[in-house]
C-alpha atoms as a PDB file:
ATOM      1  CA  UNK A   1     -10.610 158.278 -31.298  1.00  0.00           C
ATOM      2  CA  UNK A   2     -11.473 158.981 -27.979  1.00  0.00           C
ATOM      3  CA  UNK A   3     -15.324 157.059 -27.327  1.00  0.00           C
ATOM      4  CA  UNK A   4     -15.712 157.449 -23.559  1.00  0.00           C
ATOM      5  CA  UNK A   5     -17.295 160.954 -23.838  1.00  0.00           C
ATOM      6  CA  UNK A   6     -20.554 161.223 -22.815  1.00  0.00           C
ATOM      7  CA  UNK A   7     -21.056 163.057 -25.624  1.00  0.00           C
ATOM      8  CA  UNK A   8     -20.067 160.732 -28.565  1.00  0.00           C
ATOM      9  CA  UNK A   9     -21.509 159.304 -30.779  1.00  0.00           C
ATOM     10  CA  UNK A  10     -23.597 156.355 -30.940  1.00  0.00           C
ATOM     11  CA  UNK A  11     -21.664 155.528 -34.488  1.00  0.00           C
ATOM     12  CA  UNK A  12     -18.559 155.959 -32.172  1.00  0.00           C
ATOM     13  CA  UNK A  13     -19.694 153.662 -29.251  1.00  0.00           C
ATOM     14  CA  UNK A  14     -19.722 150.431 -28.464  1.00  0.00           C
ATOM     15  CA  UNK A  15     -22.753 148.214 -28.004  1.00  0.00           C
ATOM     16  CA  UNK A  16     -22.859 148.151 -24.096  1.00  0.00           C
ATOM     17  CA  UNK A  17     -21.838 151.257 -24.058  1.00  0.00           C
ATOM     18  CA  UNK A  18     -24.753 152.456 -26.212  1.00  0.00           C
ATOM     19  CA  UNK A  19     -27.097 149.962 -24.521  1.00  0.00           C
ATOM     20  CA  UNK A  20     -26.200 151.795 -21.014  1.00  0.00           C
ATOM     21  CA  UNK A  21     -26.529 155.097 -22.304  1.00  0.00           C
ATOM     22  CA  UNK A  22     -30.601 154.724 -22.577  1.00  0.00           C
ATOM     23  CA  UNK A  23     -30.847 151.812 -20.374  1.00  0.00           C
ATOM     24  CA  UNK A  24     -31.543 148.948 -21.841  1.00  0.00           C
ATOM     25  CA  UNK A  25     -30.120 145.489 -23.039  1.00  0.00           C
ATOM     26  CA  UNK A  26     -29.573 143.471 -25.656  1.00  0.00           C
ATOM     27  CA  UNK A  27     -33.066 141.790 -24.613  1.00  0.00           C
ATOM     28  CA  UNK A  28     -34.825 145.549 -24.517  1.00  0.00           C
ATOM     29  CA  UNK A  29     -36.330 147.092 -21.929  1.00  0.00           C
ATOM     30  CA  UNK A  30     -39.068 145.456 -19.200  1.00  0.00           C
ATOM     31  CA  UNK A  31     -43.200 146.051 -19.827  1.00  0.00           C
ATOM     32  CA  UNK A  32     -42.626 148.483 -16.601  1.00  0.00           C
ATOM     33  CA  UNK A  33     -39.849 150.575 -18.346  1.00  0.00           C
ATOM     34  CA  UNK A  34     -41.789 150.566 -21.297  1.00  0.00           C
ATOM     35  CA  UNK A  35     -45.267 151.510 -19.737  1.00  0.00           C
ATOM     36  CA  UNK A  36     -43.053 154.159 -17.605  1.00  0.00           C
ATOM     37  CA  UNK A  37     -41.834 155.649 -21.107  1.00  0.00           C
ATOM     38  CA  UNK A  38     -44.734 155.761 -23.047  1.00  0.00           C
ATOM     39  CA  UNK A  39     -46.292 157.831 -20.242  1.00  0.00           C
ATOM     40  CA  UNK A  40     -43.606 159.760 -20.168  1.00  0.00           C
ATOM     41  CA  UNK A  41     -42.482 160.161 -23.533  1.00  0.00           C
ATOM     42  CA  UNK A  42     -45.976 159.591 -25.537  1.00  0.00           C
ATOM     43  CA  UNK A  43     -46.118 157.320 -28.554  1.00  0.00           C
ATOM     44  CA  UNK A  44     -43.588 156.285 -30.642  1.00  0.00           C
ATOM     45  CA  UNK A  45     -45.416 158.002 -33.600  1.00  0.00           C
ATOM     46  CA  UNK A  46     -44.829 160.556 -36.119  1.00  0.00           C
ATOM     47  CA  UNK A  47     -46.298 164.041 -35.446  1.00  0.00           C
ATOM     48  CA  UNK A  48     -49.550 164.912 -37.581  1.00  0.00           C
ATOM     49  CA  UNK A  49     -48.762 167.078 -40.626  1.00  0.00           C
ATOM     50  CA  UNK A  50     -50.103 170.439 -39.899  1.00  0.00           C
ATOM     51  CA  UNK A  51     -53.125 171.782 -42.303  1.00  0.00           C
END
């Protein structure tokens, strides 16, 4: 099983290797990096149902 493609799966990856692959640590991610993601990103929220 070959796990150093980019494209593998999370399932397929290690820890660090998952970790690094959205940039964050075991501890999460700073108040910065969050605040920077939220404004980019939006809420961590599911979408309203439509009608």
């Amino acid at each position: 099983m070959n796990t150093d493609k980019p494209g593998a799966p999370y399932y397929q990856r290690s820890v660090e290797e998952t970790l690094a692959s959205v940039q964050s640590s075991p501890e999460g991610i700073s108040g910065t990096e969050a605040a920077t993601r939220l404004q980019q990103y939006g809420e961590n929220a599911p979408a309203a149902e439509a009608g």
